[in-house]
PDB file of N, CA and C in Angstrom:
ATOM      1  N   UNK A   1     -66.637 -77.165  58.995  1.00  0.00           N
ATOM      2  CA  UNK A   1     -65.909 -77.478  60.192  1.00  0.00           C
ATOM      3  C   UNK A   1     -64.765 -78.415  59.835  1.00  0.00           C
ATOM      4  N   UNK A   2     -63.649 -77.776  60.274  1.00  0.00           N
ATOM      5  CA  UNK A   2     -62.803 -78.610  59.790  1.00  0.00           C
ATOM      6  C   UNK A   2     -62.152 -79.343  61.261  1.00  0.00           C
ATOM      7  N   UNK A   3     -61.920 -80.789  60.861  1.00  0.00           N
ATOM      8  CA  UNK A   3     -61.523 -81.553  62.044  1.00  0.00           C
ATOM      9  C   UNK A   3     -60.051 -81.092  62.580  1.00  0.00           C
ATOM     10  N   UNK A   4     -59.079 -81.150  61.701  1.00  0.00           N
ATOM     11  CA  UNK A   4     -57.870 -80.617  62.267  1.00  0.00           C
ATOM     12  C   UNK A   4     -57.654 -79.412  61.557  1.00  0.00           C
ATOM     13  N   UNK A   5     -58.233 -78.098  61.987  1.00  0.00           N
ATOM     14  CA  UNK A   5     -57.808 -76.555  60.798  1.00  0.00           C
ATOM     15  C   UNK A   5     -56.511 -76.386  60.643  1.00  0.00           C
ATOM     16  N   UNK A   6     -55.882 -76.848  59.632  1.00  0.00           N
ATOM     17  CA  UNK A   6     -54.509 -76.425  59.303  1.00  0.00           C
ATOM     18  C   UNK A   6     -54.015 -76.552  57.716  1.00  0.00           C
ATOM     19  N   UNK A   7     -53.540 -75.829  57.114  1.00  0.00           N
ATOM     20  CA  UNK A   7     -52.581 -76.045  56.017  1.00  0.00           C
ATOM     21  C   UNK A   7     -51.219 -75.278  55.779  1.00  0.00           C
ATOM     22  N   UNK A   8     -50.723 -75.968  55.438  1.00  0.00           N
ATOM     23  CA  UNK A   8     -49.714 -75.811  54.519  1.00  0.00           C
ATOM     24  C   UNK A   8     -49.534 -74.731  53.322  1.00  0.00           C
ATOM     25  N   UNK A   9     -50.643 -74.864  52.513  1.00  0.00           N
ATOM     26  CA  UNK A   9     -50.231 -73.630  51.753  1.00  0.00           C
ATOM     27  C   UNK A   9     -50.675 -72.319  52.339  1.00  0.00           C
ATOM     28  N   UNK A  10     -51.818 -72.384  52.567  1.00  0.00           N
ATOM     29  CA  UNK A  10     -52.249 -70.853  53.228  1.00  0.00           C
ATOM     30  C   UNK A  10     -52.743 -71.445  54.962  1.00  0.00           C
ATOM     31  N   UNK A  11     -51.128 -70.878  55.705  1.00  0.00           N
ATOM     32  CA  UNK A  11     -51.087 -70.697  56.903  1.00  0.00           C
ATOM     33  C   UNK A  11     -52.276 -70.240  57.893  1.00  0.00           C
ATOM     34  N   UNK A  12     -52.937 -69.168  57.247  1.00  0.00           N
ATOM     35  CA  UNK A  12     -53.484 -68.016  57.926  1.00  0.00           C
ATOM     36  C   UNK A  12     -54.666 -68.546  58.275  1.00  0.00           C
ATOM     37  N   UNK A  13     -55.369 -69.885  57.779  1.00  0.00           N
ATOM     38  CA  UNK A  13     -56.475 -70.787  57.921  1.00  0.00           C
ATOM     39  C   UNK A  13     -55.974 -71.688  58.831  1.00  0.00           C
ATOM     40  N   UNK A  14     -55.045 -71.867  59.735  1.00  0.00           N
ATOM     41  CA  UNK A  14     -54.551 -72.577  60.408  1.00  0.00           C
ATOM     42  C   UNK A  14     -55.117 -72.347  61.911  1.00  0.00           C
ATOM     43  N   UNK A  15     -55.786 -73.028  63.094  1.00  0.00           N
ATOM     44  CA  UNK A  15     -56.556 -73.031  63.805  1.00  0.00           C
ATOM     45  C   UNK A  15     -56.321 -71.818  64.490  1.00  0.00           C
ATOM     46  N   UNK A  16     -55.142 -71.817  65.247  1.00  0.00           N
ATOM     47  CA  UNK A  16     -54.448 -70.628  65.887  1.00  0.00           C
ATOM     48  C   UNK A  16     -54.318 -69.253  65.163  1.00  0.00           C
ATOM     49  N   UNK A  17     -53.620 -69.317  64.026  1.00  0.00           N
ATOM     50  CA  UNK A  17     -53.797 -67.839  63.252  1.00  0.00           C
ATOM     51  C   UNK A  17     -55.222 -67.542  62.975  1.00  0.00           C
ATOM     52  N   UNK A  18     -56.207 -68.405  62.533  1.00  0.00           N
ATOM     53  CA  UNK A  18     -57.661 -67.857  62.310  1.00  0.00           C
ATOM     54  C   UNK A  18     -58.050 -67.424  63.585  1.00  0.00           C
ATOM     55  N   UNK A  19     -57.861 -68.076  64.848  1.00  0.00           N
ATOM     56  CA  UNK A  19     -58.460 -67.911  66.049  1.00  0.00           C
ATOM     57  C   UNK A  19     -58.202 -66.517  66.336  1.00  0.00           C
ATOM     58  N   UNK A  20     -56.806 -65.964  66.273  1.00  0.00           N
ATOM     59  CA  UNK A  20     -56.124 -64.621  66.693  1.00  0.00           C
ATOM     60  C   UNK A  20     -56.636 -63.479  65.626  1.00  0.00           C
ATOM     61  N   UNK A  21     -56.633 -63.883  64.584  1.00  0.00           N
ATOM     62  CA  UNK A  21     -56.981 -62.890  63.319  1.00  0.00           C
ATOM     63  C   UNK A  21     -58.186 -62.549  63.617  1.00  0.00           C
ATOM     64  N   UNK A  22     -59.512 -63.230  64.174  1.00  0.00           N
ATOM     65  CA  UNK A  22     -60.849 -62.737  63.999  1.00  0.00           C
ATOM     66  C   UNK A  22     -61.140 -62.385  65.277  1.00  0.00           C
ATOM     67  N   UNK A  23     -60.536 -62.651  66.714  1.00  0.00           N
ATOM     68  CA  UNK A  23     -59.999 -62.021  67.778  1.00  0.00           C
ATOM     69  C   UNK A  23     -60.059 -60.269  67.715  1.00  0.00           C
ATOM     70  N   UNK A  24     -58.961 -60.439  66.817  1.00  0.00           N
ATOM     71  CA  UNK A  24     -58.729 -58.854  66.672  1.00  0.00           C
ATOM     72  C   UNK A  24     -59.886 -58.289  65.598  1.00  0.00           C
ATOM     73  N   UNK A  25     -60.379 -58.692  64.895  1.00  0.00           N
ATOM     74  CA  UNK A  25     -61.398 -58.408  64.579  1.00  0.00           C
ATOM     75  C   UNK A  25     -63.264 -57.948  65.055  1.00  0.00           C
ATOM     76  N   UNK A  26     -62.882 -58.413  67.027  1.00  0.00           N
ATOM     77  CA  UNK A  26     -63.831 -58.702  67.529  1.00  0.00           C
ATOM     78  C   UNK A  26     -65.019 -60.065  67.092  1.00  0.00           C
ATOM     79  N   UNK A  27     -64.545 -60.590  66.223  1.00  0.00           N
ATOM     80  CA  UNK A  27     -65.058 -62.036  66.192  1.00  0.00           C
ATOM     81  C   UNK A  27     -64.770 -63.099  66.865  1.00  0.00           C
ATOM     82  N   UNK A  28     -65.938 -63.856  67.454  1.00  0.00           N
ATOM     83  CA  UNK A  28     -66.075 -64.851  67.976  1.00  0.00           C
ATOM     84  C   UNK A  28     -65.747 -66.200  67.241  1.00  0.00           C
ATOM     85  N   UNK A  29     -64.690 -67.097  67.803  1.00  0.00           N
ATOM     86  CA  UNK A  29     -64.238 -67.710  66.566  1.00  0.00           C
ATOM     87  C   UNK A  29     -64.695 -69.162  67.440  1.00  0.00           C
ATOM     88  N   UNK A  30     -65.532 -70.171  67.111  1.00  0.00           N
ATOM     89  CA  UNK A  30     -66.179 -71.445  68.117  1.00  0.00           C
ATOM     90  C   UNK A  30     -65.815 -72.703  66.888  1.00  0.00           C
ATOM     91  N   UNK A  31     -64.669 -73.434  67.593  1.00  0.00           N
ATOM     92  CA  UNK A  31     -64.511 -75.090  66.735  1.00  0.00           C
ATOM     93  C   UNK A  31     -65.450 -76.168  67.073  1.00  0.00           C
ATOM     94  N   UNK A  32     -65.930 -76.626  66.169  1.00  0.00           N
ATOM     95  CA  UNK A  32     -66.768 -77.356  66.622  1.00  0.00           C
ATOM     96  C   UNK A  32     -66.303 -78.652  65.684  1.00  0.00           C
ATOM     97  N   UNK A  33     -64.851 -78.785  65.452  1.00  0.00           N
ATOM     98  CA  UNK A  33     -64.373 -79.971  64.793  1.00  0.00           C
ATOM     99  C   UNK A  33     -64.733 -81.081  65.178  1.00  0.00           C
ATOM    100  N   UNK A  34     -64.793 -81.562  65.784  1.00  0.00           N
ATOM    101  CA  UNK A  34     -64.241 -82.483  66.676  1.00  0.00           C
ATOM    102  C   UNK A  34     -66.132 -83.335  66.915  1.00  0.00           C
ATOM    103  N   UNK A  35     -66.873 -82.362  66.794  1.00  0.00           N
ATOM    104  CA  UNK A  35     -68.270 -83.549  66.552  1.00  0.00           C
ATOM    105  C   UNK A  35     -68.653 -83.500  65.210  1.00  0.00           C
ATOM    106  N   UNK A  36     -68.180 -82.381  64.938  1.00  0.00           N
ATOM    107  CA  UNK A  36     -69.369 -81.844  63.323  1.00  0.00           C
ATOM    108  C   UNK A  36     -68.097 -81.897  62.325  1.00  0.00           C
ATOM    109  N   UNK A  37     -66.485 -82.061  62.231  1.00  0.00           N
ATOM    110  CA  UNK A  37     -66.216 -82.371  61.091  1.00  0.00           C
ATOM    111  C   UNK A  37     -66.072 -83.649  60.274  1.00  0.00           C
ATOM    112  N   UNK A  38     -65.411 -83.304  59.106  1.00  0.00           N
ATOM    113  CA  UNK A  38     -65.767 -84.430  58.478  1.00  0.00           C
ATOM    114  C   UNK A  38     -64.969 -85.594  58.269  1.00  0.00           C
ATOM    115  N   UNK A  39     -64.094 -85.933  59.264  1.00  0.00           N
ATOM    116  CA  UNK A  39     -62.764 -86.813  59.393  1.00  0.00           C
ATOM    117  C   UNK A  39     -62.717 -87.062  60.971  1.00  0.00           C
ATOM    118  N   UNK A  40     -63.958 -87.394  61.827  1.00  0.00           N
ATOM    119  CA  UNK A  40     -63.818 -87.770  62.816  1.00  0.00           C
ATOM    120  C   UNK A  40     -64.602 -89.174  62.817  1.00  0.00           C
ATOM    121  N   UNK A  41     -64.829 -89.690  61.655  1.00  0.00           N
ATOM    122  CA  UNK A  41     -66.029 -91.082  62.354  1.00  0.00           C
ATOM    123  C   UNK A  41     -67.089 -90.682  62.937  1.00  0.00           C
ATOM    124  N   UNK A  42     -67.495 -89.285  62.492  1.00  0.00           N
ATOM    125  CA  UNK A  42     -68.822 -88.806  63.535  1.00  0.00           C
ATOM    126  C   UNK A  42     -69.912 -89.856  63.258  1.00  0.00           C
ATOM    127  N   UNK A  43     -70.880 -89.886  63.706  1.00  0.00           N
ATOM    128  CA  UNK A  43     -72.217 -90.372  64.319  1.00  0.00           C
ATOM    129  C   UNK A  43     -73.510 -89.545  64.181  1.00  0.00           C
ATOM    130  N   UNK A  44     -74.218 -88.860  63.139  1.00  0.00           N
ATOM    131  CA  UNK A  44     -75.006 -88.333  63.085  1.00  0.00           C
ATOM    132  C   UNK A  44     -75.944 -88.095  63.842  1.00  0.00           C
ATOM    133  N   UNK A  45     -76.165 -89.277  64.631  1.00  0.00           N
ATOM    134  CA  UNK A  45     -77.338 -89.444  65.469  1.00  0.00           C
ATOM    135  C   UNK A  45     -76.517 -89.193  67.107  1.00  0.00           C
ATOM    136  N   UNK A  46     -75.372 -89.285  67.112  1.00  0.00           N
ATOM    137  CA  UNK A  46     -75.134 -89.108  68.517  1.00  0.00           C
ATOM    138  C   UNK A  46     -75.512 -87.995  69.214  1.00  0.00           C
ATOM    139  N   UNK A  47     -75.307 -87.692  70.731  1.00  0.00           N
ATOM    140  CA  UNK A  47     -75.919 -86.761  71.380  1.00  0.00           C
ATOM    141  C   UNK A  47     -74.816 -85.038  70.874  1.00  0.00           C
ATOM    142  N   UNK A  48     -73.600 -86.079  71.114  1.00  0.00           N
ATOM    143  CA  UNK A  48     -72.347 -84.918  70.899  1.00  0.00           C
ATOM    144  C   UNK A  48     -73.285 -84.232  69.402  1.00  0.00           C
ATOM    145  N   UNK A  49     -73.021 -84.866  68.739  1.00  0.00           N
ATOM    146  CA  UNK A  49     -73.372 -84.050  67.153  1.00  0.00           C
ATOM    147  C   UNK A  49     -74.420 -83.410  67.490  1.00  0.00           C
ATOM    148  N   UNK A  50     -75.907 -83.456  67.550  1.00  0.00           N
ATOM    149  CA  UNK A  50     -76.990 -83.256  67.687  1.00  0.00           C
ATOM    150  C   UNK A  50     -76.979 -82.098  68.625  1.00  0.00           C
ATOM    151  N   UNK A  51     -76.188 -82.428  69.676  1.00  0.00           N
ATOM    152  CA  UNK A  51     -76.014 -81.270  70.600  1.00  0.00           C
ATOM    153  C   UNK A  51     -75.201 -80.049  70.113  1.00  0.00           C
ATOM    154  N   UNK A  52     -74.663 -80.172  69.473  1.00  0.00           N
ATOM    155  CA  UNK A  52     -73.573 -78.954  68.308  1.00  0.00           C
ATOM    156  C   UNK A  52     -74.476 -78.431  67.650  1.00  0.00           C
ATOM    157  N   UNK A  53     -75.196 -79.401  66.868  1.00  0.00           N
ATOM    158  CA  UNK A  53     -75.863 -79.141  65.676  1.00  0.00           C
ATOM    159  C   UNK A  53     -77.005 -77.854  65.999  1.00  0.00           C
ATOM    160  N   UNK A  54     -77.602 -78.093  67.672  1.00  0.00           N
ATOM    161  CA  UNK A  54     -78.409 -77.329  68.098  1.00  0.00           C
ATOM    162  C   UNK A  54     -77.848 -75.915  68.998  1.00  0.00           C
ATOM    163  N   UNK A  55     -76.554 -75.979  69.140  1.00  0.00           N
ATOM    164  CA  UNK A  55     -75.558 -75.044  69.306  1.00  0.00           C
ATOM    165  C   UNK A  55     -75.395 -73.648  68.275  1.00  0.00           C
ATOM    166  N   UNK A  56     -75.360 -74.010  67.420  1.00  0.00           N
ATOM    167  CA  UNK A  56     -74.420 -73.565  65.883  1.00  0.00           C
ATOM    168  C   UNK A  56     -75.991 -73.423  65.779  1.00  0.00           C
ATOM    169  N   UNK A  57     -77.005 -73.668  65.752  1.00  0.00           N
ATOM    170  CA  UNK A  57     -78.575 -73.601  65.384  1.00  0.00           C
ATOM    171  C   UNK A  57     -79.016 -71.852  66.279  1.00  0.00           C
ATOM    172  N   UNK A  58     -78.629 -71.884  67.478  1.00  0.00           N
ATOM    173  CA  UNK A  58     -78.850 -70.704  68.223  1.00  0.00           C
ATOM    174  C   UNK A  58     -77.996 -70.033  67.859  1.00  0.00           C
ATOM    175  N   UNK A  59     -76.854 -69.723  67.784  1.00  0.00           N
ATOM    176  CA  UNK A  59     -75.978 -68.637  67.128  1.00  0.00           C
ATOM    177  C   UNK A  59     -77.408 -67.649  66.092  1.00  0.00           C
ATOM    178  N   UNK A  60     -76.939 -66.567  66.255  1.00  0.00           N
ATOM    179  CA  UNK A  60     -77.535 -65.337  65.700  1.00  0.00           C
ATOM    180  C   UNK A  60     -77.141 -65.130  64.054  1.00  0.00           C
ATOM    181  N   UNK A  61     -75.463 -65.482  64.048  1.00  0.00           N
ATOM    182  CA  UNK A  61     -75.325 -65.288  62.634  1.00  0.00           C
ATOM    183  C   UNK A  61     -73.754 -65.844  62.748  1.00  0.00           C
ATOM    184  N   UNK A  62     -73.824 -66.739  61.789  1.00  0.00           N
ATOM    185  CA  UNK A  62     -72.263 -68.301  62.199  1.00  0.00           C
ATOM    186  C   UNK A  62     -72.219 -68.371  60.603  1.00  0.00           C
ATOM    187  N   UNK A  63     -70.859 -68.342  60.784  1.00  0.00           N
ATOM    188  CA  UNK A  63     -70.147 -68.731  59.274  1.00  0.00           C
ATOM    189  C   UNK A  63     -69.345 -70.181  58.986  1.00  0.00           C
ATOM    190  N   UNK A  64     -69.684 -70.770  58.503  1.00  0.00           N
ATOM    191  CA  UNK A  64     -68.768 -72.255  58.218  1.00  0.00           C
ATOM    192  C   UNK A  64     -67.770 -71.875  56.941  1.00  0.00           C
ATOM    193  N   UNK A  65     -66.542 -71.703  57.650  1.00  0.00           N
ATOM    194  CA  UNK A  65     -65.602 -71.531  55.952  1.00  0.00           C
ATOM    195  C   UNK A  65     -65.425 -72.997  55.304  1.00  0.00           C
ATOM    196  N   UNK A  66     -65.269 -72.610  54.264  1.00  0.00           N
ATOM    197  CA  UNK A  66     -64.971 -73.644  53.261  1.00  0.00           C
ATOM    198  C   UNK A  66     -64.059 -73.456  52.473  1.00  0.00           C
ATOM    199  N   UNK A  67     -63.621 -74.000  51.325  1.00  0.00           N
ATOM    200  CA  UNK A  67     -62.888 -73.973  50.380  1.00  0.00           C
ATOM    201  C   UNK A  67     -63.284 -74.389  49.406  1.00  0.00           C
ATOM    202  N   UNK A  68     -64.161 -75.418  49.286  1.00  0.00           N
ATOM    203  CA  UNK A  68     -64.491 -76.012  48.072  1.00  0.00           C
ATOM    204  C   UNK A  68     -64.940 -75.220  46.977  1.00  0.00           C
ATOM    205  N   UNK A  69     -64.986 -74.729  45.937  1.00  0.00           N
ATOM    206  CA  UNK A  69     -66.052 -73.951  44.894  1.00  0.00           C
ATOM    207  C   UNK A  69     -67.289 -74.358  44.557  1.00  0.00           C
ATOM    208  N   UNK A  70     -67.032 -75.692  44.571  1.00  0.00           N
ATOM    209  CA  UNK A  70     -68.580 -76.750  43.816  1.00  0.00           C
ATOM    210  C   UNK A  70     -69.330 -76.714  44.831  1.00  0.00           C
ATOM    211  N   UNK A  71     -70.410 -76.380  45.305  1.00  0.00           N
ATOM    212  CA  UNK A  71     -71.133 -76.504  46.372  1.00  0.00           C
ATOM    213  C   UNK A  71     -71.930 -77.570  46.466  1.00  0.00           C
ATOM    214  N   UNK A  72     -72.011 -78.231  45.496  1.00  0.00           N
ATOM    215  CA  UNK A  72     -72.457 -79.440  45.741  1.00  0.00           C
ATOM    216  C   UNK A  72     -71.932 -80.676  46.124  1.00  0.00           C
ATOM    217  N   UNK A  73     -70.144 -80.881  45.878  1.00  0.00           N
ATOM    218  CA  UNK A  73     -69.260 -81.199  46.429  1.00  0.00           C
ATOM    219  C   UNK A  73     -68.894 -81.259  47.961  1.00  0.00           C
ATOM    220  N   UNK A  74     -69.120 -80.264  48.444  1.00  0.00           N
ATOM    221  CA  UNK A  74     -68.378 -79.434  49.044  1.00  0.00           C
ATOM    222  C   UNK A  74     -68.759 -80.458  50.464  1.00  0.00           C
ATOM    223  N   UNK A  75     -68.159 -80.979  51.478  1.00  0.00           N
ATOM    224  CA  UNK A  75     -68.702 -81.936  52.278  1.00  0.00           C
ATOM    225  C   UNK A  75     -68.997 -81.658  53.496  1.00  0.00           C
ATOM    226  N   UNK A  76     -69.195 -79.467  53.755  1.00  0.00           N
ATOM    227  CA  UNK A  76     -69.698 -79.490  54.657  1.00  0.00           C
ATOM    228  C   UNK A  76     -70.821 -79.184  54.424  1.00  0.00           C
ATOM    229  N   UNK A  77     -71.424 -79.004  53.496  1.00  0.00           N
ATOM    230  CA  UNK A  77     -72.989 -78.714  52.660  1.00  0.00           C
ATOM    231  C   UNK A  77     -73.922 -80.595  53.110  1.00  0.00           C
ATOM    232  N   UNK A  78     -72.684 -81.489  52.487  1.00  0.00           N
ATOM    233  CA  UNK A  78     -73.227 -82.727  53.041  1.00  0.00           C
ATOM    234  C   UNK A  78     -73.367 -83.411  54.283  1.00  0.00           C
ATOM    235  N   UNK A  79     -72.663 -82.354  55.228  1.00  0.00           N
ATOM    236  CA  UNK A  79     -72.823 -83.051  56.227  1.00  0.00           C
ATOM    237  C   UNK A  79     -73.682 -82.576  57.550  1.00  0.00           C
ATOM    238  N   UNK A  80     -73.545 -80.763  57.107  1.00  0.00           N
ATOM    239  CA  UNK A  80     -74.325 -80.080  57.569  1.00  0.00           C
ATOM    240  C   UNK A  80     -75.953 -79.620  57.533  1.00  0.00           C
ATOM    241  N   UNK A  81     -75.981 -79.272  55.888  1.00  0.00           N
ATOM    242  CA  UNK A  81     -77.103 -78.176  55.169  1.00  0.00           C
ATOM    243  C   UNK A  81     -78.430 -79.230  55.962  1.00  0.00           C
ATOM    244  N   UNK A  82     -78.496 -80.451  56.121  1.00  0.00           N
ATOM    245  CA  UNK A  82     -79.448 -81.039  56.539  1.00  0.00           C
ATOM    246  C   UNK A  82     -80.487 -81.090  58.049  1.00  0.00           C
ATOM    247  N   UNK A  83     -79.133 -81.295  58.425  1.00  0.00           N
ATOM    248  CA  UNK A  83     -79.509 -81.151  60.085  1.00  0.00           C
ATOM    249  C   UNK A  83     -80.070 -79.577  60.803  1.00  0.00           C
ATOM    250  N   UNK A  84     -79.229 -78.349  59.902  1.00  0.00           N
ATOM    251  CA  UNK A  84     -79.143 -77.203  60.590  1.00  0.00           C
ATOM    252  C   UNK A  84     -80.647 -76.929  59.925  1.00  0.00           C
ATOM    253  N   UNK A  85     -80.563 -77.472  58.486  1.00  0.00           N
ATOM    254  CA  UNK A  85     -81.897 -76.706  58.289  1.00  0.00           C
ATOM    255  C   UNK A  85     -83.173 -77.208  58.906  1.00  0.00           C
ATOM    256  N   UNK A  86     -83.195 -78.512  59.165  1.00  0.00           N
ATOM    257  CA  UNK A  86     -84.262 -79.046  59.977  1.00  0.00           C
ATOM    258  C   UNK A  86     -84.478 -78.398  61.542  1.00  0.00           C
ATOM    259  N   UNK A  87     -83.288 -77.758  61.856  1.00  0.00           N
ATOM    260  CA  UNK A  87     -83.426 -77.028  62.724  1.00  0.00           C
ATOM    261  C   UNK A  87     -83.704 -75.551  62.961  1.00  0.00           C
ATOM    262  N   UNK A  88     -84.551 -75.107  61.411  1.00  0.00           N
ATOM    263  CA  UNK A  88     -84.325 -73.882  61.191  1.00  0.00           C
ATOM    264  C   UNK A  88     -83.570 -72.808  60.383  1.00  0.00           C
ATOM    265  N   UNK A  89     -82.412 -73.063  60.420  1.00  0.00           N
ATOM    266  CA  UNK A  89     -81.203 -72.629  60.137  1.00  0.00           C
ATOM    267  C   UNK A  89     -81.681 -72.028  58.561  1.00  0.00           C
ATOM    268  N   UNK A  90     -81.535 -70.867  58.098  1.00  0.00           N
ATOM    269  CA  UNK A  90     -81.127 -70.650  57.461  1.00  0.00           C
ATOM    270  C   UNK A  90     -80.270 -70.725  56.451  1.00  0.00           C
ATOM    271  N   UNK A  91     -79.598 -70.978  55.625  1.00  0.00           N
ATOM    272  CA  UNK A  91     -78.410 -71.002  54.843  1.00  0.00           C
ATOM    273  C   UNK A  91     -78.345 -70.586  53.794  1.00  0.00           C
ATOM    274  N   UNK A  92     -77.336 -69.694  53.823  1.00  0.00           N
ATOM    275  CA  UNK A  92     -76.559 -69.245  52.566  1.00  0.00           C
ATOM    276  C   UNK A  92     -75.267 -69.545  51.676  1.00  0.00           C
ATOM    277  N   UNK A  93     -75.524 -70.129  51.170  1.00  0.00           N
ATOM    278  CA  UNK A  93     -73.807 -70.392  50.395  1.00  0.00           C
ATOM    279  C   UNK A  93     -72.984 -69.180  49.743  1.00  0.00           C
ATOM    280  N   UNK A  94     -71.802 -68.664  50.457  1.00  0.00           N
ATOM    281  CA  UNK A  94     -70.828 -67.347  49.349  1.00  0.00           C
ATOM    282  C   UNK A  94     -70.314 -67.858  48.491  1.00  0.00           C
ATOM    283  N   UNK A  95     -70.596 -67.827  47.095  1.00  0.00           N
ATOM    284  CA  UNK A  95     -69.230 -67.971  46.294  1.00  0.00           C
ATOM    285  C   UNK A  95     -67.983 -67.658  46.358  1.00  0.00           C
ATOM    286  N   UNK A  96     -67.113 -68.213  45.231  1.00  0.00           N
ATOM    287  CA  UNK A  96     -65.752 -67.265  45.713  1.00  0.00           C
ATOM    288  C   UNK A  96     -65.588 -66.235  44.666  1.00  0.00           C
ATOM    289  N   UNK A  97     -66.999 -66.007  43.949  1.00  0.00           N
ATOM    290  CA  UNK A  97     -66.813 -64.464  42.885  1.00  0.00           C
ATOM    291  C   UNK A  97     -67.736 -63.818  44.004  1.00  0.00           C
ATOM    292  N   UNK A  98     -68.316 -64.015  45.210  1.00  0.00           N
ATOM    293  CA  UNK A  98     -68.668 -63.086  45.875  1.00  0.00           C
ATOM    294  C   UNK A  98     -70.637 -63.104  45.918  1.00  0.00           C
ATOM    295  N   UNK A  99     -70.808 -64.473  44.164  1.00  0.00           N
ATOM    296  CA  UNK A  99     -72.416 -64.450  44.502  1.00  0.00           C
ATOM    297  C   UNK A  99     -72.965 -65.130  45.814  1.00  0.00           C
ATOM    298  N   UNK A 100     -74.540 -65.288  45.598  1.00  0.00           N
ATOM    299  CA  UNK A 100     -74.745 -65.852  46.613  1.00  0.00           C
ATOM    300  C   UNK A 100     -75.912 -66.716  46.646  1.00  0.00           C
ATOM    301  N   UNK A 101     -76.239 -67.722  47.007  1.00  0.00           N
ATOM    302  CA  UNK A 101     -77.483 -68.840  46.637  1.00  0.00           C
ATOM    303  C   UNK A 101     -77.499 -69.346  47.606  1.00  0.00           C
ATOM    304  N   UNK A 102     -79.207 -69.596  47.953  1.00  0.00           N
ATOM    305  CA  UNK A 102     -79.885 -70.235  49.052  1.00  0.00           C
ATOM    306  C   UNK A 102     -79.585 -71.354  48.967  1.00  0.00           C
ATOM    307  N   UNK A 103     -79.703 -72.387  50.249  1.00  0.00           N
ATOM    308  CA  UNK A 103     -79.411 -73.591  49.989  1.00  0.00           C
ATOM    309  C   UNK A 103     -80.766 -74.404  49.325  1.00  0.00           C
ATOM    310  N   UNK A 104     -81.669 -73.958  50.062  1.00  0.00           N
ATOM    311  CA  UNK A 104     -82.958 -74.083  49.209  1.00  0.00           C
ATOM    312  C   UNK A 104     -82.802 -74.366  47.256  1.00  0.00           C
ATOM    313  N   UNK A 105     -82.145 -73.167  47.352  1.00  0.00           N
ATOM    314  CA  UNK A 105     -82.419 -73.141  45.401  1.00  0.00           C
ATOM    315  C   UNK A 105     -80.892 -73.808  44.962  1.00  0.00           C
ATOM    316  N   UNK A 106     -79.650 -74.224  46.022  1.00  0.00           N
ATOM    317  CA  UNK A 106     -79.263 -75.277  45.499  1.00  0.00           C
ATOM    318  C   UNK A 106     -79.178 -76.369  45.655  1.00  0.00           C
ATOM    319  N   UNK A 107     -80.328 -76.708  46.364  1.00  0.00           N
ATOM    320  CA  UNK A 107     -80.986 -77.801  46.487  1.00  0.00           C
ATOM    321  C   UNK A 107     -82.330 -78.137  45.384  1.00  0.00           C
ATOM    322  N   UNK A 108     -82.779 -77.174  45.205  1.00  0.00           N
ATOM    323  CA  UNK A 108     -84.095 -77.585  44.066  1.00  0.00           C
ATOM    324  C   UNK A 108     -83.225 -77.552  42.513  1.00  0.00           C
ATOM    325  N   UNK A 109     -82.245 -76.630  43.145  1.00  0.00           N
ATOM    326  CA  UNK A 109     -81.322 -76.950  41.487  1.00  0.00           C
ATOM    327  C   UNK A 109     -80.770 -78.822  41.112  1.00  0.00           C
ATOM    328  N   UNK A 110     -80.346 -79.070  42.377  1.00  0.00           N
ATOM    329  CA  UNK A 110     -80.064 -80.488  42.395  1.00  0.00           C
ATOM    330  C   UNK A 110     -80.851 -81.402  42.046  1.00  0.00           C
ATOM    331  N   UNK A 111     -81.875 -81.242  42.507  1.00  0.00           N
ATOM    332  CA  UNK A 111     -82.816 -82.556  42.449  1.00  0.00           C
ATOM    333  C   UNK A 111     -83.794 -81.968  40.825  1.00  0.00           C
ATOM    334  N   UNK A 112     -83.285 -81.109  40.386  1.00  0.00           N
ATOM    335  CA  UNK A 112     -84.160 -80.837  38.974  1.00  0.00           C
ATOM    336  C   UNK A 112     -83.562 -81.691  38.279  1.00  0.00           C
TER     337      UNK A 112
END
């Protein structure tokens, strides 16, 4: 979740063009910057977050883009993978060669 979606180099990740692009795609496109990203001073424990967190928890099947490669880096893995999974949540991490790893096993990879 990104707090303000925008860049500079690649436009097309920019709040409005992603919004319209997956539009026409018939995708449902839901920001949830603004409690759950990572440049707001969020509050883990607040109701706003918690209440997202259990939002994005009912969704059927929700994608968080990223950019990072390192997934262990990556600071929506840190800010998220915790809460959603205590709530159930599933998770999968995509690479950007297209593999794919549970958060589970990169999490037991971590702590090995």
């Amino acid at each position: 979740m990104r707090s303000w979606p925008g860049s500079r180099r690649l436009p097309h990740f920019n709040r409005a063009a992603l919004e319209d692009s997956l539009q026409a795609a018939n995708i449902t496109y839901l920001w949830f910057g603004k409690e759950l990203g990572g440049k707001t001073g969020r509050n883990d424990n607040s109701e706003a977050f918690r209440a997202r967190i259990g939002e994005l928890a009912q969704i059927h099947r929700a994608t968080i883009i990223r950019a990072e490669e390192n997934l262990l880096s990556c600071h929506r893995k840190q800010l998220l993978a915790k809460p959603l999974t205590a709530q159930g949540v599933d998770i999968l991490h995509i690479r950007g060669d297209g593999s794919m790893i549970t958060d589970a096993a990169l999490t037991a990879g971590q702590d090995a």
